[in-house]
PDB file of N, CA and C in Angstrom:
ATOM      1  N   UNK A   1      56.525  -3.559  40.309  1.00  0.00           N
ATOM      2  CA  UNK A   1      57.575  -4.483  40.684  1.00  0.00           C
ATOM      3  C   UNK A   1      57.107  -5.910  40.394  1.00  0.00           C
ATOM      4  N   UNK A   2      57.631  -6.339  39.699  1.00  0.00           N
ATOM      5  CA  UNK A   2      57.784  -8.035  39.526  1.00  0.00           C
ATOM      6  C   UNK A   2      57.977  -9.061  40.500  1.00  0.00           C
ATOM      7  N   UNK A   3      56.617 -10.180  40.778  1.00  0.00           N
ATOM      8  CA  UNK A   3      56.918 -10.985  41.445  1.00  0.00           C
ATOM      9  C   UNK A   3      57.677 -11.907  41.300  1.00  0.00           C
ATOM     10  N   UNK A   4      58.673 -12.012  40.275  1.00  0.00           N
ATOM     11  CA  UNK A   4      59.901 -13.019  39.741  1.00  0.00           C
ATOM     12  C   UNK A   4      60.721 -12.210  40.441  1.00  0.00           C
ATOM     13  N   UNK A   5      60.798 -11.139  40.640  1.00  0.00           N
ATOM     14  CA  UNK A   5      62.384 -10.406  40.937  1.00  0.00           C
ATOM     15  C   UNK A   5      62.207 -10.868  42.549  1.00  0.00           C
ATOM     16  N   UNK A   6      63.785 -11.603  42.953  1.00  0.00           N
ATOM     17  CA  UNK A   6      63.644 -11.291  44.439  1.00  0.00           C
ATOM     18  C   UNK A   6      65.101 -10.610  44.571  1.00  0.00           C
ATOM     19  N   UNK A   7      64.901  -9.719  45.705  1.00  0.00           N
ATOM     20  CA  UNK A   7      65.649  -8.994  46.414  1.00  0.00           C
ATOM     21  C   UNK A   7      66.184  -9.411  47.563  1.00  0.00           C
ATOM     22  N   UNK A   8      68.006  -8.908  47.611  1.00  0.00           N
ATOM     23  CA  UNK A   8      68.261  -8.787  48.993  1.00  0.00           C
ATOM     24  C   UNK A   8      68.888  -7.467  49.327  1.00  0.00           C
ATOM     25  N   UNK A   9      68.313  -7.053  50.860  1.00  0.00           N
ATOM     26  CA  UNK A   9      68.337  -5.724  50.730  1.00  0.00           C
ATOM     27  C   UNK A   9      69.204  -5.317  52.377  1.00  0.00           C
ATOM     28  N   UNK A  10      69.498  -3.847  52.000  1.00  0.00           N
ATOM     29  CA  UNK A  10      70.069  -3.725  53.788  1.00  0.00           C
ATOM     30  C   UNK A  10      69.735  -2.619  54.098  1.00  0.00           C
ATOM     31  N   UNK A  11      68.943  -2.621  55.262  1.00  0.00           N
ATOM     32  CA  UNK A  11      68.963  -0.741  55.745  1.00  0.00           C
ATOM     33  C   UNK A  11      69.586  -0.689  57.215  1.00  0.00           C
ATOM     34  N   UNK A  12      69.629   0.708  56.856  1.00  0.00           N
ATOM     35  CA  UNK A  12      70.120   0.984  58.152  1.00  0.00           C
ATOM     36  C   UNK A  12      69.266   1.243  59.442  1.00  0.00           C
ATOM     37  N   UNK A  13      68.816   1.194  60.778  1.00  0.00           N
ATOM     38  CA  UNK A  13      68.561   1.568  61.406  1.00  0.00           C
ATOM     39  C   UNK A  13      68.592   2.476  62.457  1.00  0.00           C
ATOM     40  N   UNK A  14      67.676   3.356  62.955  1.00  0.00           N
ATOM     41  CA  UNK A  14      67.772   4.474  63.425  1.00  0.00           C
ATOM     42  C   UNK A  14      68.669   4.334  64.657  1.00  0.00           C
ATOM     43  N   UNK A  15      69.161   3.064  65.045  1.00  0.00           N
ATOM     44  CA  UNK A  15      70.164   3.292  66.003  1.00  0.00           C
ATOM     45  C   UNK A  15      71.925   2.953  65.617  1.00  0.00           C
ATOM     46  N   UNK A  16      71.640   2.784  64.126  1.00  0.00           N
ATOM     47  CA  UNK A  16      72.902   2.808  63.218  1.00  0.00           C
ATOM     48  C   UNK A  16      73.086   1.367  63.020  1.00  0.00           C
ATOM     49  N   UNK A  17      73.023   0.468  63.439  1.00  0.00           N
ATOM     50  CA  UNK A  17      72.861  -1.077  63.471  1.00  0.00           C
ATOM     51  C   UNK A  17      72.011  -1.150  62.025  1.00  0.00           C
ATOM     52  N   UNK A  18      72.389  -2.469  60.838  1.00  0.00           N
ATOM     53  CA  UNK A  18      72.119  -2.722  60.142  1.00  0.00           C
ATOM     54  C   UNK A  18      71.153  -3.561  60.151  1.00  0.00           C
ATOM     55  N   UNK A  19      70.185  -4.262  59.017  1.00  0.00           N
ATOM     56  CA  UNK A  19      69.311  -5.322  59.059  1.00  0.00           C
ATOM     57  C   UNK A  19      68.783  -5.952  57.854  1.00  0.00           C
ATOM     58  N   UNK A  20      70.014  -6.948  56.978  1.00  0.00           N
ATOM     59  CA  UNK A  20      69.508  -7.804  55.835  1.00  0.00           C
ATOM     60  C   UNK A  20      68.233  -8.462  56.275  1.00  0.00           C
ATOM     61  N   UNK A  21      67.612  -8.387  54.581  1.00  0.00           N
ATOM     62  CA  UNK A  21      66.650  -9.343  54.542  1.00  0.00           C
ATOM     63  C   UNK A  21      66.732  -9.818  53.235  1.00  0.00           C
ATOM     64  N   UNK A  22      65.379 -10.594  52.864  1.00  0.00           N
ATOM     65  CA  UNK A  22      65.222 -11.288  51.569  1.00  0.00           C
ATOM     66  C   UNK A  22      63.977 -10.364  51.231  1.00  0.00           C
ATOM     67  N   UNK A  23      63.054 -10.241  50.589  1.00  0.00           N
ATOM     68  CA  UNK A  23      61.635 -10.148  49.693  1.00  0.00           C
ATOM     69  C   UNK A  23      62.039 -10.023  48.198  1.00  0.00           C
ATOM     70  N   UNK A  24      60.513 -10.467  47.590  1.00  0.00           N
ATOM     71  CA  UNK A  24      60.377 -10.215  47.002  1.00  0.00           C
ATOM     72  C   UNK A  24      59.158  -9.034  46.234  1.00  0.00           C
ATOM     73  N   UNK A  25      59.249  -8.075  47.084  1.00  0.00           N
ATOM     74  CA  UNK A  25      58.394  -6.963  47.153  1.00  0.00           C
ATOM     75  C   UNK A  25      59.202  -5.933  47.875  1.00  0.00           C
ATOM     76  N   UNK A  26      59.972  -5.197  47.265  1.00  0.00           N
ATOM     77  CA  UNK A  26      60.906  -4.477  48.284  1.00  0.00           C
ATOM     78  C   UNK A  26      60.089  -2.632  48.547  1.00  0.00           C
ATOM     79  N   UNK A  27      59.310  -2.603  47.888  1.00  0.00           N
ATOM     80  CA  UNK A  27      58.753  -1.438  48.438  1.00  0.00           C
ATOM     81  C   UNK A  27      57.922  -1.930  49.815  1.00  0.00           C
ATOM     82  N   UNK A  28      56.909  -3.062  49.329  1.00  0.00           N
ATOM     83  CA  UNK A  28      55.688  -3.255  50.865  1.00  0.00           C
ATOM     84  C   UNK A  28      57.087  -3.544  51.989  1.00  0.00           C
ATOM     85  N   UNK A  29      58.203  -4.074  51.576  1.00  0.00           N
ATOM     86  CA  UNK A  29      58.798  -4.491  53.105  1.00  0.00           C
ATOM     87  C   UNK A  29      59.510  -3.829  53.334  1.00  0.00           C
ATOM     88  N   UNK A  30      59.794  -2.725  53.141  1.00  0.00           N
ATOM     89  CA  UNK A  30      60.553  -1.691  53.511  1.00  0.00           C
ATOM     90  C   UNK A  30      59.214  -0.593  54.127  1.00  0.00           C
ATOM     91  N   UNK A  31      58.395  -0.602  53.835  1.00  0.00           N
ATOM     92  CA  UNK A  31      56.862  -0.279  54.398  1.00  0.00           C
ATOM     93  C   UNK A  31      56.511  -0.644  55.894  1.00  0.00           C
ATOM     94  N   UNK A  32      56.992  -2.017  55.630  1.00  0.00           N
ATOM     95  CA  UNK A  32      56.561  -2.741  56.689  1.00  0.00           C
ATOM     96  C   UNK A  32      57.671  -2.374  57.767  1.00  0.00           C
ATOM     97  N   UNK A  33      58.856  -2.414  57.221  1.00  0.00           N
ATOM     98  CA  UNK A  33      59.547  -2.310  58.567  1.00  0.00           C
ATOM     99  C   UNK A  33      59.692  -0.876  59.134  1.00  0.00           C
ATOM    100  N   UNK A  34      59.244   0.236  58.384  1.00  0.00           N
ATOM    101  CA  UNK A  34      58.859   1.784  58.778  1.00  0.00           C
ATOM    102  C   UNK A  34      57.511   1.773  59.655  1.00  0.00           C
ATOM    103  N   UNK A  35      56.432   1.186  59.484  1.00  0.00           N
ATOM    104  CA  UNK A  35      55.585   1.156  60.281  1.00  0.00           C
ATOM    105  C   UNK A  35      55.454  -0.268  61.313  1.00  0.00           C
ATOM    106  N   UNK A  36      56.475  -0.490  61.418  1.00  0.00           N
ATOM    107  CA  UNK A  36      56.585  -1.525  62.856  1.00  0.00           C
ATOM    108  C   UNK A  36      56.194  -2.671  62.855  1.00  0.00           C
ATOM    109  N   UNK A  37      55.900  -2.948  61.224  1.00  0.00           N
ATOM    110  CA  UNK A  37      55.141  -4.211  61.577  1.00  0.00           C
ATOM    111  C   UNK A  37      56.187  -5.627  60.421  1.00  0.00           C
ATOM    112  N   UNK A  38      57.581  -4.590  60.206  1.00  0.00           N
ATOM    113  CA  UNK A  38      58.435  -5.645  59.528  1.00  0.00           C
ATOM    114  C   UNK A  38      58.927  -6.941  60.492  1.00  0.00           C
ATOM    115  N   UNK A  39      60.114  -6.790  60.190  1.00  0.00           N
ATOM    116  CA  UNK A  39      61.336  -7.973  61.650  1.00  0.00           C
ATOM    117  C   UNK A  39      61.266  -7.515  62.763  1.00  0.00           C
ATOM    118  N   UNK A  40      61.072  -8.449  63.521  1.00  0.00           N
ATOM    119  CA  UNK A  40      60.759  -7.781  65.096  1.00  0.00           C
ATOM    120  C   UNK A  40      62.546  -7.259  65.651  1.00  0.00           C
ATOM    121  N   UNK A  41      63.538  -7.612  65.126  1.00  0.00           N
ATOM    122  CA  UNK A  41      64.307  -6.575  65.059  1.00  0.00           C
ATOM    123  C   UNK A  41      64.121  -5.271  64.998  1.00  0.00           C
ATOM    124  N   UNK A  42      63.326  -4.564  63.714  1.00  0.00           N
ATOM    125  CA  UNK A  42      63.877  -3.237  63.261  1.00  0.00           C
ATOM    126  C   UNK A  42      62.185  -2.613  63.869  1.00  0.00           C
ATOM    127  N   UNK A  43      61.645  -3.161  64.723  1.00  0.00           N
ATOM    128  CA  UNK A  43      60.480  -2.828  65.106  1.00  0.00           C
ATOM    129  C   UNK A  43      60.803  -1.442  66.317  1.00  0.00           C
ATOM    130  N   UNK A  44      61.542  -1.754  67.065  1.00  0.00           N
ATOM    131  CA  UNK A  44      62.082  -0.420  67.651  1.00  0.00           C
ATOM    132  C   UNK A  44      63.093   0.455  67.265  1.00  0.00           C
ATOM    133  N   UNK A  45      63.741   0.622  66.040  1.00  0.00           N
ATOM    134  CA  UNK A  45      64.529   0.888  65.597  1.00  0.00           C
ATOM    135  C   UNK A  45      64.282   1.823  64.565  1.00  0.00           C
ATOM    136  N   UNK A  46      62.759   1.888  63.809  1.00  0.00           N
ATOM    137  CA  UNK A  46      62.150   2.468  63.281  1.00  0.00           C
ATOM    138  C   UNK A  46      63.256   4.511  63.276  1.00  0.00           C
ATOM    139  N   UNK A  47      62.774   5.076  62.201  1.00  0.00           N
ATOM    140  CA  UNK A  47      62.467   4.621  60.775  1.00  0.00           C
ATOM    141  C   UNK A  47      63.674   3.856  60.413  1.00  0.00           C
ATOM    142  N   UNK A  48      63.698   3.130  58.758  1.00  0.00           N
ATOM    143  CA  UNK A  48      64.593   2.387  58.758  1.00  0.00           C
ATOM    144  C   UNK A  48      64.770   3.092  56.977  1.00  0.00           C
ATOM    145  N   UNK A  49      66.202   3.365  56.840  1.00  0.00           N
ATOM    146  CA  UNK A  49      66.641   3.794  55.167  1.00  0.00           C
ATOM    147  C   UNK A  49      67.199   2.509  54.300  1.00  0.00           C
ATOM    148  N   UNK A  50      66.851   2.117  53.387  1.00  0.00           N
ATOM    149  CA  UNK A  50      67.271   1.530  52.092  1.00  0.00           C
ATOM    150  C   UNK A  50      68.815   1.749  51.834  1.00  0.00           C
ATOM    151  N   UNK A  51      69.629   1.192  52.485  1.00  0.00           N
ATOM    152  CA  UNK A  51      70.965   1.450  51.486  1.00  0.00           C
ATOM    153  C   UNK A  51      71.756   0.207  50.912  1.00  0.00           C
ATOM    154  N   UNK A  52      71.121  -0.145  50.289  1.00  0.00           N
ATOM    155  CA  UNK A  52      71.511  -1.611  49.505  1.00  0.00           C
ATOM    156  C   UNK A  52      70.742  -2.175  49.408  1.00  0.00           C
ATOM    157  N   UNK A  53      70.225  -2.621  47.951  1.00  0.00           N
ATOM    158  CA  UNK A  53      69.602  -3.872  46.978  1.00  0.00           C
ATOM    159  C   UNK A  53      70.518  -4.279  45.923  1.00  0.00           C
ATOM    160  N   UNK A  54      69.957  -5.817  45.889  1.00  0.00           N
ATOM    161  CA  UNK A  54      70.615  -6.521  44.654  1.00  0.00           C
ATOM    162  C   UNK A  54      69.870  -7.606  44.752  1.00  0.00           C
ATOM    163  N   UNK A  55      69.103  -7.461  43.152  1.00  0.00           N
ATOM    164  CA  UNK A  55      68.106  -8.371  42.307  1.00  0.00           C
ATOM    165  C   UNK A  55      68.695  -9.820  42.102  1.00  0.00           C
ATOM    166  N   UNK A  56      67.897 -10.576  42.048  1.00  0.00           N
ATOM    167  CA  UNK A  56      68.414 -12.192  42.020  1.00  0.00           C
ATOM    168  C   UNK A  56      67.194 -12.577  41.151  1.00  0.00           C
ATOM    169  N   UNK A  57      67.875 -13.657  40.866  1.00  0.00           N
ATOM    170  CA  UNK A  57      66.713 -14.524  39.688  1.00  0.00           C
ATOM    171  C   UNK A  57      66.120 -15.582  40.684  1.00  0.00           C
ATOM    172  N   UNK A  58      66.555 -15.994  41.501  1.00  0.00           N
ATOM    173  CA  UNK A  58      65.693 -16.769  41.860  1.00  0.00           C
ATOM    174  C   UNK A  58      65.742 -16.313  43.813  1.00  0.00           C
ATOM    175  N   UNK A  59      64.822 -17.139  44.287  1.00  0.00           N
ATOM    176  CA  UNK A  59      64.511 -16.844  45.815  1.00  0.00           C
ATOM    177  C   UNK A  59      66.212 -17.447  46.791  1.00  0.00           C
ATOM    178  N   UNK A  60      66.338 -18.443  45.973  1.00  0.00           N
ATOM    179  CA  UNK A  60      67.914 -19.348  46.876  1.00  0.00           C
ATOM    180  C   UNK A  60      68.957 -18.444  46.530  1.00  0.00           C
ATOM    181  N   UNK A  61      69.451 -18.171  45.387  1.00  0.00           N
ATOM    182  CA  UNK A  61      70.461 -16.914  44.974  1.00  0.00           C
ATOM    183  C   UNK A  61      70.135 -15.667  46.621  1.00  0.00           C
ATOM    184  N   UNK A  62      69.473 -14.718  46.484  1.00  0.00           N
ATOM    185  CA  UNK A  62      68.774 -13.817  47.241  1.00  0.00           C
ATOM    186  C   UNK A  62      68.929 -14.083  48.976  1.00  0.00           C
ATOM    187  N   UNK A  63      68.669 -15.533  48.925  1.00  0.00           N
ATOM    188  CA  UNK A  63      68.538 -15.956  50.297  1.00  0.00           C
ATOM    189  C   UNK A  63      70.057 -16.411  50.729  1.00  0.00           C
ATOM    190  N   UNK A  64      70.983 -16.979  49.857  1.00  0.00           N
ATOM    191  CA  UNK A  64      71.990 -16.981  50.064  1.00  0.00           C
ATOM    192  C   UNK A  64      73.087 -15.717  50.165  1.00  0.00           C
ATOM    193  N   UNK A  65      72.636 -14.473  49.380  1.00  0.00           N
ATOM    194  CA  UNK A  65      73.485 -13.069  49.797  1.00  0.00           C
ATOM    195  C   UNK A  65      73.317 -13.024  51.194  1.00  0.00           C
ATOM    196  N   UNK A  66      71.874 -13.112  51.629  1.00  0.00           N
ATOM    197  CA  UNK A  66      71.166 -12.588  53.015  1.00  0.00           C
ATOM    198  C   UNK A  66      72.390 -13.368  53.811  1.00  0.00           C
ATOM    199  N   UNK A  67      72.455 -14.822  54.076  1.00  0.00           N
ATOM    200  CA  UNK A  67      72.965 -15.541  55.016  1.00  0.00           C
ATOM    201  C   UNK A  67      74.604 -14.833  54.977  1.00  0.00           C
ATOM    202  N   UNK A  68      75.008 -14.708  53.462  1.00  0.00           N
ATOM    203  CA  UNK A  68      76.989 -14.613  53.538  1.00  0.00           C
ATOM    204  C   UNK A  68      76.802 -13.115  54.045  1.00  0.00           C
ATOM    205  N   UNK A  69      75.674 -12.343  54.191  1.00  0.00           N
ATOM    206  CA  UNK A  69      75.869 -10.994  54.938  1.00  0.00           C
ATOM    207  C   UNK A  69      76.232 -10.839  56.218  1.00  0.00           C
ATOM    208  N   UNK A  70      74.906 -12.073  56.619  1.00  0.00           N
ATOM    209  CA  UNK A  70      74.986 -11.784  57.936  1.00  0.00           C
ATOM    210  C   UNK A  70      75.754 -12.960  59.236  1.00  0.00           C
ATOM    211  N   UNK A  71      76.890 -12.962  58.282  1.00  0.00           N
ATOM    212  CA  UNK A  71      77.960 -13.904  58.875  1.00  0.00           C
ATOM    213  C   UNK A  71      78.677 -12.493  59.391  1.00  0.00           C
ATOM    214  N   UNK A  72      78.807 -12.033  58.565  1.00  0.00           N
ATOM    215  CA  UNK A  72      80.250 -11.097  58.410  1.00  0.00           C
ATOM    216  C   UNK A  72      80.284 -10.396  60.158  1.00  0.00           C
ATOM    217  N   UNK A  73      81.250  -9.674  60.470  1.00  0.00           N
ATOM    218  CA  UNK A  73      81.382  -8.892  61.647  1.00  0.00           C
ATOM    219  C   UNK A  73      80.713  -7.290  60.807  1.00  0.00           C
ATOM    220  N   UNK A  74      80.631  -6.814  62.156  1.00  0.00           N
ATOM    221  CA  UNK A  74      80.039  -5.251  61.852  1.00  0.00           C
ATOM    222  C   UNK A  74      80.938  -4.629  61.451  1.00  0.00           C
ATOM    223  N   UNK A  75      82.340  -4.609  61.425  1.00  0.00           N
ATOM    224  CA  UNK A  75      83.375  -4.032  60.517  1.00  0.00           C
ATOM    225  C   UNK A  75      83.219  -4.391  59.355  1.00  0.00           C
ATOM    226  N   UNK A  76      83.324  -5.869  59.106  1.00  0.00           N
ATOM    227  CA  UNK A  76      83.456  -6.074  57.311  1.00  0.00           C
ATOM    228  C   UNK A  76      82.130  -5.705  56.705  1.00  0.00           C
ATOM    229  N   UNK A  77      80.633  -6.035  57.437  1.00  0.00           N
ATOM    230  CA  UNK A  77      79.911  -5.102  56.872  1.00  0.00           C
ATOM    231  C   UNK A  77      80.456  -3.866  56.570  1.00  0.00           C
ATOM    232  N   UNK A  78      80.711  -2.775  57.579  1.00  0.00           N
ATOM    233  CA  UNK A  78      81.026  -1.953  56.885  1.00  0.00           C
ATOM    234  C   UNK A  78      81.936  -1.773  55.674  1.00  0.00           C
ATOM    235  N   UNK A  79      82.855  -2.505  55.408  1.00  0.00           N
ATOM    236  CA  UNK A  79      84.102  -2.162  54.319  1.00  0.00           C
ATOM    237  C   UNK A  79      83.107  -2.988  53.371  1.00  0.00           C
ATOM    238  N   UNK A  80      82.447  -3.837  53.096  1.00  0.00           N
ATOM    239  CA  UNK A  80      81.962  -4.421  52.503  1.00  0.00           C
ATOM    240  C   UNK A  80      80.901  -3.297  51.822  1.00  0.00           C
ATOM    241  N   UNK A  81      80.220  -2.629  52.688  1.00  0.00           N
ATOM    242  CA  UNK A  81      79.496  -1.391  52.132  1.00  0.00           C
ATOM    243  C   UNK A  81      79.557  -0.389  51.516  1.00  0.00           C
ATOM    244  N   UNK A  82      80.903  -0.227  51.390  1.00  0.00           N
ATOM    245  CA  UNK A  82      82.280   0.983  51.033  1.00  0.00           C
ATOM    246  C   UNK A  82      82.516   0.134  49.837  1.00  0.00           C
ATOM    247  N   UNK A  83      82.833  -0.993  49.970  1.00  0.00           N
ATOM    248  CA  UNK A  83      83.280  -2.016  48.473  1.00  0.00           C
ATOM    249  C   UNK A  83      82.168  -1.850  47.449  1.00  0.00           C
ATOM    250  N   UNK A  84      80.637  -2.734  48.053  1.00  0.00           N
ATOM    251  CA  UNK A  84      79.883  -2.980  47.674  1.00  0.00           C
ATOM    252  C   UNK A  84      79.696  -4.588  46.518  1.00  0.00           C
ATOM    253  N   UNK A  85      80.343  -4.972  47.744  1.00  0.00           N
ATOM    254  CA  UNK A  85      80.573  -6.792  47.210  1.00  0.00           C
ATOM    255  C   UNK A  85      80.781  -7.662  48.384  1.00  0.00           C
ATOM    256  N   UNK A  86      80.347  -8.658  48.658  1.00  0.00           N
ATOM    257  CA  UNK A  86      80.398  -9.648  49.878  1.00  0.00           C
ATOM    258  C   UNK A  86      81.514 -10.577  49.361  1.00  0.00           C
TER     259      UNK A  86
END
């Protein structure tokens, strides 16, 4: 994996509750948040599944999906997830 590529990503958590982030290493932080030591969010929430990435060229692109995600309500997440477009 390329340290130019950054990612924004969403998994789900084991209590069904979602949790965007940014990296640019999306295997170690998806690592990280399976062994407890990601967002102190998904730290009890463990294990946590991958269901959405999308590559960005730069870190502000990436960081800006993260923020228009996590405006949304937990409904339009969902339809938004079903769409697969913010």
């Amino acid at each position: 994996m390329e340290k130019n590529e950054h990612y924004f990503y969403v998994v789900k958590c084991r209590d069904g509750s979602y949790y965007a982030g940014y990296t640019n290493d999306l295997e170690r932080r998806i690592a990280a948040h399976n062994q407890g030591k990601g967002a102190k969010y998904t730290r009890g929430r463990t294990p946590v599944e991958l269901i959405h990435r999308e590559i960005f060229e730069t870190q502000t692109l990436a960081m800006q999906a993260e923020y228009k995600f996590k405006q949304l309500s937990r409904k339009q997440k969902q339809m938004w997830m079903a769409k697969g477009d913010i």
